[in-house]
PDB file of N, CA and C in Angstrom:
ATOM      1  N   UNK A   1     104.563 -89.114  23.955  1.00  0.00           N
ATOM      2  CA  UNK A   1     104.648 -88.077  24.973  1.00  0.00           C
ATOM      3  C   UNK A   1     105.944 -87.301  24.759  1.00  0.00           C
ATOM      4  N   UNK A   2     105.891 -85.799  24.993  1.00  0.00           N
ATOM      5  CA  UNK A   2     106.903 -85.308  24.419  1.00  0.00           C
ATOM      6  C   UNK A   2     108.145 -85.269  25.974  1.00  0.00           C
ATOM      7  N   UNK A   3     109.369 -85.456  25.275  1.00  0.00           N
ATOM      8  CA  UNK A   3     110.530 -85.283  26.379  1.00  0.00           C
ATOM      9  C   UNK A   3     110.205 -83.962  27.074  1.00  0.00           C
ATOM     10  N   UNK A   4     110.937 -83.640  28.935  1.00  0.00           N
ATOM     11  CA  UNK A   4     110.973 -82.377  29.182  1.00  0.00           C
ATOM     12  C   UNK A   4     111.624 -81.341  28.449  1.00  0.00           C
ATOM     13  N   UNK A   5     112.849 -81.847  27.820  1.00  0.00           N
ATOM     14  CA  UNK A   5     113.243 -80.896  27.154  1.00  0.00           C
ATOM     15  C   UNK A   5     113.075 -80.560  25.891  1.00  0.00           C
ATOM     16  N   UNK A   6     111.918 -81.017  25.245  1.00  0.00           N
ATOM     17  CA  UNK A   6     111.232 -80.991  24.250  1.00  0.00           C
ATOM     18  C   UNK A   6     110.307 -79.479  24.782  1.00  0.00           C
ATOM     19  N   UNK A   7     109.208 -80.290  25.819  1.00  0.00           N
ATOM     20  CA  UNK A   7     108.223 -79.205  26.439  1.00  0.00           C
ATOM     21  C   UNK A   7     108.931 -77.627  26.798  1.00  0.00           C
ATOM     22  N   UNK A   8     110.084 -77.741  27.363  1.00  0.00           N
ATOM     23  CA  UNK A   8     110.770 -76.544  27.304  1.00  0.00           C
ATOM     24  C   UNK A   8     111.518 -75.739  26.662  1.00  0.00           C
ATOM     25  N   UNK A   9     111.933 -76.195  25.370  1.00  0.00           N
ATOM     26  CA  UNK A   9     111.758 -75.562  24.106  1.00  0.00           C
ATOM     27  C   UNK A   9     110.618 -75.194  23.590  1.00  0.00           C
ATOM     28  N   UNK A  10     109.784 -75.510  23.455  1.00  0.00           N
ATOM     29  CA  UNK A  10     108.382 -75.402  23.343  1.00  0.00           C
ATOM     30  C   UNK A  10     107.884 -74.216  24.077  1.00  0.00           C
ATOM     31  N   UNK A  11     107.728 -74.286  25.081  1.00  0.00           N
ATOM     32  CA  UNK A  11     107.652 -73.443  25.541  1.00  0.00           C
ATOM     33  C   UNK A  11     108.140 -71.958  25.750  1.00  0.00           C
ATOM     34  N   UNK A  12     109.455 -71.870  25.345  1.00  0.00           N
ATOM     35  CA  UNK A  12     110.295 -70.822  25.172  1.00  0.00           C
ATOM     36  C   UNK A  12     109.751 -70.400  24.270  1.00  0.00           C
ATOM     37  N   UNK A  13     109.782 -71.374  22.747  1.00  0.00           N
ATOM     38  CA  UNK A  13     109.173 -70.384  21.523  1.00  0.00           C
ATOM     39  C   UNK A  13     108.164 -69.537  21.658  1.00  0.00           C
ATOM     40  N   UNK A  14     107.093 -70.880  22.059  1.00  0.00           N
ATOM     41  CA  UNK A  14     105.638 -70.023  22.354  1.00  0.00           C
ATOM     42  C   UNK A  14     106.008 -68.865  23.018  1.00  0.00           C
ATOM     43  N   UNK A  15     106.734 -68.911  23.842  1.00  0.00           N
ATOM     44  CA  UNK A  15     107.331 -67.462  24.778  1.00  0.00           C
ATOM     45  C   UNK A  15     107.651 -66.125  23.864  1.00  0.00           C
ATOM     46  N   UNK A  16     108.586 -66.576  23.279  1.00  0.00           N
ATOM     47  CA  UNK A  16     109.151 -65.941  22.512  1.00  0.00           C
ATOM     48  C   UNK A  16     108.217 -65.545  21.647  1.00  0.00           C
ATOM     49  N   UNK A  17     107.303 -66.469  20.660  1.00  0.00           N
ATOM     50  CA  UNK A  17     106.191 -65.394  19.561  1.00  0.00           C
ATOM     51  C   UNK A  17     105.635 -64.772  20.152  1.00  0.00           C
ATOM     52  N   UNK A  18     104.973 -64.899  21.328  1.00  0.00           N
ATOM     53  CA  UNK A  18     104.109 -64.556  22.352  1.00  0.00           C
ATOM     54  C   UNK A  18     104.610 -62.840  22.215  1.00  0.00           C
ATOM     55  N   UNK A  19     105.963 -62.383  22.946  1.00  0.00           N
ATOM     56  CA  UNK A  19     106.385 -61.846  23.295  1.00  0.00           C
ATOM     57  C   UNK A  19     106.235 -60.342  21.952  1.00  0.00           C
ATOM     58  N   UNK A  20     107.011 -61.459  21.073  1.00  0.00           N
ATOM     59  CA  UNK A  20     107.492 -60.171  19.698  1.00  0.00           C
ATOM     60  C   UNK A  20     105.399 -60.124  19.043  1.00  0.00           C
ATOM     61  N   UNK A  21     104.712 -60.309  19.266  1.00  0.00           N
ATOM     62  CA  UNK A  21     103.355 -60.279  19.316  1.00  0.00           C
ATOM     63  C   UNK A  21     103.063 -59.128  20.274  1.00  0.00           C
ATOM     64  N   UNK A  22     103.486 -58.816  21.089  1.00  0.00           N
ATOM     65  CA  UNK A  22     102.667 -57.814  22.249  1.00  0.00           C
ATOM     66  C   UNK A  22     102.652 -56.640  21.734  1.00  0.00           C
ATOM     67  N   UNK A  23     102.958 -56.129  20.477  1.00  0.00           N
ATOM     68  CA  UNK A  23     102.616 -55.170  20.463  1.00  0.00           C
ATOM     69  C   UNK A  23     101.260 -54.892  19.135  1.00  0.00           C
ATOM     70  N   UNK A  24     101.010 -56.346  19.148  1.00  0.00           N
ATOM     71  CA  UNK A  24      99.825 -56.255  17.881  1.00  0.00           C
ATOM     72  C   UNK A  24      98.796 -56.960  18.920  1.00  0.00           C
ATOM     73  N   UNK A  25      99.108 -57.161  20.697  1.00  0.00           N
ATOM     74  CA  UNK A  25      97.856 -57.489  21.148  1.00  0.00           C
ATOM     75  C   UNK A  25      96.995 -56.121  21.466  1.00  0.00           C
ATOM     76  N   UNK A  26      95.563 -56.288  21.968  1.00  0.00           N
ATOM     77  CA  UNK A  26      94.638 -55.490  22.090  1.00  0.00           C
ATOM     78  C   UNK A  26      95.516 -54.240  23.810  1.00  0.00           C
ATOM     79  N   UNK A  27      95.009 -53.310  24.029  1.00  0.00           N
ATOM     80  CA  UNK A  27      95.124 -52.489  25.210  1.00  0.00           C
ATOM     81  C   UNK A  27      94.117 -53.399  26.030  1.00  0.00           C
ATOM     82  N   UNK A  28      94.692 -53.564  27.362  1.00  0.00           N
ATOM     83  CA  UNK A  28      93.634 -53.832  28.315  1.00  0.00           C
ATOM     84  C   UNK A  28      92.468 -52.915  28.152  1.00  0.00           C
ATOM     85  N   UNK A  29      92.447 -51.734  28.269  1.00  0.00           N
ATOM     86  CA  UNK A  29      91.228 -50.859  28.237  1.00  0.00           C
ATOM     87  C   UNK A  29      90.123 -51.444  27.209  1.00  0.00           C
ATOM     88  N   UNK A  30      90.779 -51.782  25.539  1.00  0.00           N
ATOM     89  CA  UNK A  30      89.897 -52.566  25.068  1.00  0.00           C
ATOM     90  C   UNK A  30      89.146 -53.792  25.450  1.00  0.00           C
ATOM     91  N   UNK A  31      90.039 -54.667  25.957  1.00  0.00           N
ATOM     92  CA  UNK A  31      89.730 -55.975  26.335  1.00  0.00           C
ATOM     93  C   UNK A  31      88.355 -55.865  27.732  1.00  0.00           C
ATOM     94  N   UNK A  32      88.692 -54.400  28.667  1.00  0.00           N
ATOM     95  CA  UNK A  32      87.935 -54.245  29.783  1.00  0.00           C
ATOM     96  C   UNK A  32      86.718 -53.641  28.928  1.00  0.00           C
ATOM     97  N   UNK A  33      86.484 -52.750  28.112  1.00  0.00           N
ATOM     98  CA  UNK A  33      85.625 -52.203  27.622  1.00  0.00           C
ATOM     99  C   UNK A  33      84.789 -53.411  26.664  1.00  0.00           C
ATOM    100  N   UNK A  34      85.464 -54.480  25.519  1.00  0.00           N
ATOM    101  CA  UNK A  34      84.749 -55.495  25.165  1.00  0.00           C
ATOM    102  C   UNK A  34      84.171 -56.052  26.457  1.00  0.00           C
ATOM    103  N   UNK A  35      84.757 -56.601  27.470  1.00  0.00           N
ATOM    104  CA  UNK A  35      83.759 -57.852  28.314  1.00  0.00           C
ATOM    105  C   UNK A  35      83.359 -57.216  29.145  1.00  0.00           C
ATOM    106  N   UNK A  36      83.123 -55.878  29.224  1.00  0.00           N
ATOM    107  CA  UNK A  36      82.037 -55.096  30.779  1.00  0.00           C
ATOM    108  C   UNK A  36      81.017 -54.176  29.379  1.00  0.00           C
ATOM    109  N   UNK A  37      80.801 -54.717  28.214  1.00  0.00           N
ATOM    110  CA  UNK A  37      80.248 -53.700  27.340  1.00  0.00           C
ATOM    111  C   UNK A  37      80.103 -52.267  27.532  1.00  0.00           C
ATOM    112  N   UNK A  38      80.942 -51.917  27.277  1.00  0.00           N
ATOM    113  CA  UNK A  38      81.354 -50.258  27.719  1.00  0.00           C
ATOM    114  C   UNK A  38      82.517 -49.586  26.990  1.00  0.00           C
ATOM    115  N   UNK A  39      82.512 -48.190  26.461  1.00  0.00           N
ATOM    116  CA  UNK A  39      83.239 -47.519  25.775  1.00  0.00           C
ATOM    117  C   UNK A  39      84.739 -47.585  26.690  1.00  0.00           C
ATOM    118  N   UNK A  40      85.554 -47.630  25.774  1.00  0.00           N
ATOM    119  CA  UNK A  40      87.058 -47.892  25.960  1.00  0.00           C
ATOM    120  C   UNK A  40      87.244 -46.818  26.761  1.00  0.00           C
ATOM    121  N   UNK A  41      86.795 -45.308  26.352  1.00  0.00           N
ATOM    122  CA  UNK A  41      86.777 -44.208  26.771  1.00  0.00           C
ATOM    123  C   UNK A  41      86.531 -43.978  28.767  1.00  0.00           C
ATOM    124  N   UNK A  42      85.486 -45.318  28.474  1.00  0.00           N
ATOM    125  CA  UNK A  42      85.022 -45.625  30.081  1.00  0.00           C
ATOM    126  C   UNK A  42      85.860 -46.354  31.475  1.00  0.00           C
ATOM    127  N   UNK A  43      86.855 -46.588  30.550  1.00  0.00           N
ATOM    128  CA  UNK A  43      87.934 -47.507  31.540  1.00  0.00           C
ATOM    129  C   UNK A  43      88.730 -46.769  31.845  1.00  0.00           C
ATOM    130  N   UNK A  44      88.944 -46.682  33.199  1.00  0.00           N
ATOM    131  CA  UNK A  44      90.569 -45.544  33.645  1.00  0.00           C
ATOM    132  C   UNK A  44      90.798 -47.303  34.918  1.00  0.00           C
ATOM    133  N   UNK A  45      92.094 -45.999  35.226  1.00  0.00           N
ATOM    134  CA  UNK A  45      93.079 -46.720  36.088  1.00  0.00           C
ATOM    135  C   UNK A  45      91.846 -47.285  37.270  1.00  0.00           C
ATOM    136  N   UNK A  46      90.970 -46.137  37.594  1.00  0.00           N
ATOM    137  CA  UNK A  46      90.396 -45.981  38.893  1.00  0.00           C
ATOM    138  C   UNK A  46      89.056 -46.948  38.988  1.00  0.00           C
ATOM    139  N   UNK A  47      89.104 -47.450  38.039  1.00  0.00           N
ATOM    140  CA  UNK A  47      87.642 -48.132  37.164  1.00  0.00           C
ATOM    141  C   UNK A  47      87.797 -49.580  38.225  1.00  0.00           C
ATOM    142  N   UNK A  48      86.639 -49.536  39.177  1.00  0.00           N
ATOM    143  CA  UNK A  48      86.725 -50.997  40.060  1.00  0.00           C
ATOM    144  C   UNK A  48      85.505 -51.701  39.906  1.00  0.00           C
ATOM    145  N   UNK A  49      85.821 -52.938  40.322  1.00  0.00           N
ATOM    146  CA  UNK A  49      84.719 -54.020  40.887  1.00  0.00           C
ATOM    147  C   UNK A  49      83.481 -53.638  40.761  1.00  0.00           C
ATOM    148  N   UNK A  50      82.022 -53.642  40.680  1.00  0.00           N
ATOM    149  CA  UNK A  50      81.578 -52.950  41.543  1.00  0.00           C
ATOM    150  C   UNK A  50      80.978 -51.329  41.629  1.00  0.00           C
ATOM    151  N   UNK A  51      81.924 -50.880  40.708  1.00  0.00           N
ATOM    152  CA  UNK A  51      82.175 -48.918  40.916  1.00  0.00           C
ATOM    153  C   UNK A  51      80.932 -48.808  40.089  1.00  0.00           C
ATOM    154  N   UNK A  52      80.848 -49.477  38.572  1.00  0.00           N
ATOM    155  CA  UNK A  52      79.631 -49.336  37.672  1.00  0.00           C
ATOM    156  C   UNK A  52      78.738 -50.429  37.937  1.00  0.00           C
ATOM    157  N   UNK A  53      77.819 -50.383  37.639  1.00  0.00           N
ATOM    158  CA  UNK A  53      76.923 -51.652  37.087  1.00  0.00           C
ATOM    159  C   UNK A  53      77.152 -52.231  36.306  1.00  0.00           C
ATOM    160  N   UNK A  54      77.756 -52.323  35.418  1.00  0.00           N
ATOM    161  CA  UNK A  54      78.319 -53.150  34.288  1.00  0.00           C
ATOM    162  C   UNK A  54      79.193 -53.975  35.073  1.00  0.00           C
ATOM    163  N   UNK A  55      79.993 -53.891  36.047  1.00  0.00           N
ATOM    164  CA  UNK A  55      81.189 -54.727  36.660  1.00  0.00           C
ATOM    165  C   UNK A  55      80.566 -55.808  37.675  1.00  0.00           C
ATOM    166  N   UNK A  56      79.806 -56.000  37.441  1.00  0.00           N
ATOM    167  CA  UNK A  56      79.509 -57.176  38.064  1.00  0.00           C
ATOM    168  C   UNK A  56      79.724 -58.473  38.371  1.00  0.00           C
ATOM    169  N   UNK A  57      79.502 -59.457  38.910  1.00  0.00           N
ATOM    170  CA  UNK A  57      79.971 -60.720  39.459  1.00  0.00           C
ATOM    171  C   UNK A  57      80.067 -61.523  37.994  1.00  0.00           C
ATOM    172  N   UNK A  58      79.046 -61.220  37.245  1.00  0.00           N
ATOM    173  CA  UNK A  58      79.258 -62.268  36.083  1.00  0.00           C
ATOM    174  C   UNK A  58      79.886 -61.677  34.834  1.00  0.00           C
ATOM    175  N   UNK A  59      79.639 -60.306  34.818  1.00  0.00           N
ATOM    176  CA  UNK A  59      80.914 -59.612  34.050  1.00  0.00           C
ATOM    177  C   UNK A  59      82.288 -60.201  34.545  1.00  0.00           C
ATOM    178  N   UNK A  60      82.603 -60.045  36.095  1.00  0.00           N
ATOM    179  CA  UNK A  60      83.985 -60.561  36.141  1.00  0.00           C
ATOM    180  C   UNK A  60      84.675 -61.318  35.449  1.00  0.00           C
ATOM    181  N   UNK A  61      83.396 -62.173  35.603  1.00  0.00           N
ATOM    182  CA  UNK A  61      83.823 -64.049  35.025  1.00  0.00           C
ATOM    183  C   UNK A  61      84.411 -63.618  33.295  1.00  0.00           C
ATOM    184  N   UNK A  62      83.279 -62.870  32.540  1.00  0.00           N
ATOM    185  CA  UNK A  62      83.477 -62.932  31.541  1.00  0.00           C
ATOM    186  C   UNK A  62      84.879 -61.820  31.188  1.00  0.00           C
ATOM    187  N   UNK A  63      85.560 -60.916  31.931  1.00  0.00           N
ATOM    188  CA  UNK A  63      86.403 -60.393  32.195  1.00  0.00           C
ATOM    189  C   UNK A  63      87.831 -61.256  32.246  1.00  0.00           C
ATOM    190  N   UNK A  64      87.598 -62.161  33.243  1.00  0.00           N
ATOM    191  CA  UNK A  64      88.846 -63.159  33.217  1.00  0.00           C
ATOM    192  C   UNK A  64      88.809 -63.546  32.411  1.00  0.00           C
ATOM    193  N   UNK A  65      88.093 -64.215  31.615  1.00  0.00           N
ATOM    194  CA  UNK A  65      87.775 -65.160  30.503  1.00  0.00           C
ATOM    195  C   UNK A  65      88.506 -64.467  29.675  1.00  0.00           C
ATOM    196  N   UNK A  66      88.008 -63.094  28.823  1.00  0.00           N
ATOM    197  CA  UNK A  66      88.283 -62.913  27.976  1.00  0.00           C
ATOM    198  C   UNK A  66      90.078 -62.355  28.101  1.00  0.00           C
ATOM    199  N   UNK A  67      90.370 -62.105  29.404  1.00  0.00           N
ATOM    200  CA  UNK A  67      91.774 -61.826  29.512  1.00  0.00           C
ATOM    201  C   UNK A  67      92.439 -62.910  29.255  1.00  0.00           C
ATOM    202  N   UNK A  68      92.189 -64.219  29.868  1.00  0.00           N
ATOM    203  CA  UNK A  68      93.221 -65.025  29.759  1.00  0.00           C
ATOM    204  C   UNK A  68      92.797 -65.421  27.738  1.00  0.00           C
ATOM    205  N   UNK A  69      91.906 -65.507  27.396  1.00  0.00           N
ATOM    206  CA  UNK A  69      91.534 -65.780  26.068  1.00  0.00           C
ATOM    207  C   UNK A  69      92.735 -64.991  25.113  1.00  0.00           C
ATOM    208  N   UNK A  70      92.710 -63.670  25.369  1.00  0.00           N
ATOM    209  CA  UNK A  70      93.431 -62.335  24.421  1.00  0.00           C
ATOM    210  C   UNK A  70      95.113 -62.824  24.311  1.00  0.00           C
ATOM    211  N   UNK A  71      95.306 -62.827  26.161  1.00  0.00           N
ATOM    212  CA  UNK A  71      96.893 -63.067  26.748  1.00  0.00           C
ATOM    213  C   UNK A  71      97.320 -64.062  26.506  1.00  0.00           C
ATOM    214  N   UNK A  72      96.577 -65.624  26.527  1.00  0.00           N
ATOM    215  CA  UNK A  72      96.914 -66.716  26.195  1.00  0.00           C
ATOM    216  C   UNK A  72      97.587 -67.112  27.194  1.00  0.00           C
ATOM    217  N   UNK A  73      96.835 -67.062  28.780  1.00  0.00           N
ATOM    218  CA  UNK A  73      97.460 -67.352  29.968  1.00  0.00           C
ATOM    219  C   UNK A  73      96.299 -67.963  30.692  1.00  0.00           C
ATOM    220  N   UNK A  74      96.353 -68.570  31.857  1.00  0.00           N
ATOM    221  CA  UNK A  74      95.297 -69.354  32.794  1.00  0.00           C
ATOM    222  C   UNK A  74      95.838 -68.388  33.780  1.00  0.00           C
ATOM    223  N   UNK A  75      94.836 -67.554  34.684  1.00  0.00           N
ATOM    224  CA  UNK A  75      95.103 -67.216  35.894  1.00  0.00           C
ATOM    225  C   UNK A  75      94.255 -68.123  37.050  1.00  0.00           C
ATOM    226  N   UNK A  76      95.347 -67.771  37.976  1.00  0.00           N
ATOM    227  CA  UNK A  76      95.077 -68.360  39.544  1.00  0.00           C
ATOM    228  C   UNK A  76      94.264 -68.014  39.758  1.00  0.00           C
ATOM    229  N   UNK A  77      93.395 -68.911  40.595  1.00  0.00           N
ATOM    230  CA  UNK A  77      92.194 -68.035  41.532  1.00  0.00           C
ATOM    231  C   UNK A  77      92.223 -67.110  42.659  1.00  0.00           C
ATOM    232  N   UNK A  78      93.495 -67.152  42.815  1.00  0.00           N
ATOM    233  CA  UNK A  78      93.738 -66.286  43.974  1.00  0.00           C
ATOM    234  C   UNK A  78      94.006 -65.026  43.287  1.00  0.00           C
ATOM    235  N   UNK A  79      94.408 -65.008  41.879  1.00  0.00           N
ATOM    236  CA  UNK A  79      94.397 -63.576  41.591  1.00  0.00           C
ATOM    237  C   UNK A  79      93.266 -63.246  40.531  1.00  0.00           C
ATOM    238  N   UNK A  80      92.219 -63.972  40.271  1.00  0.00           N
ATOM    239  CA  UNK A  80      90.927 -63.800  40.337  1.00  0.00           C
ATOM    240  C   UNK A  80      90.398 -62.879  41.378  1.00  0.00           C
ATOM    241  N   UNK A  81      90.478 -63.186  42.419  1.00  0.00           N
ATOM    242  CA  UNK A  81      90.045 -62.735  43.422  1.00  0.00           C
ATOM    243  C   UNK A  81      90.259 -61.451  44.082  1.00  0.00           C
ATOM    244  N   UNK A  82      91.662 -61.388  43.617  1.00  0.00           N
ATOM    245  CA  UNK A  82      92.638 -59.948  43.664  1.00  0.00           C
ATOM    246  C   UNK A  82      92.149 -58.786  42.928  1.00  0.00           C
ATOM    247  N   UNK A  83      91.436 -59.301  41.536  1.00  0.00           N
ATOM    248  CA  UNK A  83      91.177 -58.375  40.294  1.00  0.00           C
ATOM    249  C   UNK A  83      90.313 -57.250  40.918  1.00  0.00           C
ATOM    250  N   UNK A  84      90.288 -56.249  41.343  1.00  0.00           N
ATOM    251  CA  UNK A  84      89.384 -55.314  41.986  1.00  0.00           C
ATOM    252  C   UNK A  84      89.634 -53.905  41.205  1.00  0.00           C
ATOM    253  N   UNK A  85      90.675 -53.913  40.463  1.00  0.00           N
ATOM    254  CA  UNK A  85      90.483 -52.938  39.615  1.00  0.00           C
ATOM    255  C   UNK A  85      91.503 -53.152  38.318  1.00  0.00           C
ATOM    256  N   UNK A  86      91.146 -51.748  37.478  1.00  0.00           N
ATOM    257  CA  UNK A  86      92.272 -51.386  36.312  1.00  0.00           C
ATOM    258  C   UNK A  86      93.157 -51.995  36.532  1.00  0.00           C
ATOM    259  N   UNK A  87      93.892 -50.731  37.727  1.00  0.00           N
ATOM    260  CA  UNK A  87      95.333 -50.841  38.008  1.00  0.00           C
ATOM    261  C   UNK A  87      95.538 -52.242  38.502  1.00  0.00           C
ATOM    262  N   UNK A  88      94.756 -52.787  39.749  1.00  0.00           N
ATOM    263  CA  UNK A  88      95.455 -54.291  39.944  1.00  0.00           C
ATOM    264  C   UNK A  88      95.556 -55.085  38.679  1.00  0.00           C
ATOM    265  N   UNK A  89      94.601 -55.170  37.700  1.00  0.00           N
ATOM    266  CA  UNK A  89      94.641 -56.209  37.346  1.00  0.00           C
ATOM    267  C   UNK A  89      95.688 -56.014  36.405  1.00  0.00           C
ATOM    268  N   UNK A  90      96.196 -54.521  36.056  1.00  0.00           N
ATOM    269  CA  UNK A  90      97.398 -54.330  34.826  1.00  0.00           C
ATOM    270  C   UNK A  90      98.791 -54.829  36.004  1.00  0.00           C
ATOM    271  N   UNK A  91      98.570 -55.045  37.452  1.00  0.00           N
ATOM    272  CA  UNK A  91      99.468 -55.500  38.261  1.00  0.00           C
ATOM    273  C   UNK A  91      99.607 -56.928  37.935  1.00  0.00           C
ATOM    274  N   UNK A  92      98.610 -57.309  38.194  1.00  0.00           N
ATOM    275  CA  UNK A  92      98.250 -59.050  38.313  1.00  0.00           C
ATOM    276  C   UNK A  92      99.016 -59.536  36.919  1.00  0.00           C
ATOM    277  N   UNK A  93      98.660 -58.940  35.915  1.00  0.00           N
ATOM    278  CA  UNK A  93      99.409 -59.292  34.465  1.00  0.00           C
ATOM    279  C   UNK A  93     100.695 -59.462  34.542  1.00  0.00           C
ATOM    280  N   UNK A  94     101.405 -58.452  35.075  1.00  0.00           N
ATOM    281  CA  UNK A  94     102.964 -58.421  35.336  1.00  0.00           C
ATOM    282  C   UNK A  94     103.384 -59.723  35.655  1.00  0.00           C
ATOM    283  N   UNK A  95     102.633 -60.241  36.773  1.00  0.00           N
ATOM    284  CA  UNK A  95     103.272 -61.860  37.305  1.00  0.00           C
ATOM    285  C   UNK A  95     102.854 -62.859  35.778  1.00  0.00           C
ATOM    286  N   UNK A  96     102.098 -62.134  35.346  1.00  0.00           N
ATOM    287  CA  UNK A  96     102.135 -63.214  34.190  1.00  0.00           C
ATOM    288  C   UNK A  96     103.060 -63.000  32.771  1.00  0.00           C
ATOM    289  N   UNK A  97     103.756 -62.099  33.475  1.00  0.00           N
ATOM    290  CA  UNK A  97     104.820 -61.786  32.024  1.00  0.00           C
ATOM    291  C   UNK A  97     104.140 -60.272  31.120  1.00  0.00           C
ATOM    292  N   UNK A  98     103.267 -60.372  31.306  1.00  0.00           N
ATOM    293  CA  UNK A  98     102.098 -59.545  30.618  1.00  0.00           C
ATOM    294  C   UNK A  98     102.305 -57.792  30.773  1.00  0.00           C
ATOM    295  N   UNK A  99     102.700 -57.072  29.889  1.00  0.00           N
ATOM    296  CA  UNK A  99     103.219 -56.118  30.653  1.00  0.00           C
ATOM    297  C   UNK A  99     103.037 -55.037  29.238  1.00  0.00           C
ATOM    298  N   UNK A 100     103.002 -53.534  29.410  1.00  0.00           N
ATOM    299  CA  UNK A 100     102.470 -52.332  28.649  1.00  0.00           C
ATOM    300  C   UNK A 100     101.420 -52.917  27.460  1.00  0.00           C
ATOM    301  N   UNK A 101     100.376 -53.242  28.225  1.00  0.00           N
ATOM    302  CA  UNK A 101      98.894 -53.559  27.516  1.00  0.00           C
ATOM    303  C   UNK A 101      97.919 -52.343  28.244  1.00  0.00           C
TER     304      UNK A 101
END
């Protein structure tokens, strides 16, 4: 079992590649346009829940999924729940470190 201060080095790195990586990860717009199958072109800020038919309850799912998949993060369910649009969810990212995607 690894020491805490093992895990938190560890963690920093991962932090750290993570970080100098963000600019070879995907745009949210891609990531929203892969898991709601829809042109990148189709995603704005204003783009909600709901607004298309494509955004649906089980799109969501596959929405989170593929966010935390891309980001390499687990989100809360409470901000699952929050996700109601573009803009929140490029909000919701922020608490996860996650930021100009």
């Amino acid at each position: 079992m690894a020491k805490p201060e093992q895990t938190i080095k560890s963690n920093f790195y991962l932090k750290q590649e993570l970080l100098k990586n963000m600019n070879s990860l995907p745009k949210l717009s891609e990531v929203f346009a892969e898991a709601l199958a829809i042109s990148s072109e189709e995603v704005t800020e204003d783009l909600s829940y709901q607004g298309i038919a494509e955004w649906d309850s089980m799109s969501h799912l596959v929405l989170v999924t593929k966010i935390e998949e891309v980001y390499q993060i687990s989100i809360e369910m409470e901000d699952v729940l929050e996700m109601g649009s573009v803009s929140k969810v490029r909000d919701i990212l922020k608490k996860y470190e996650i930021e100009n995607v």
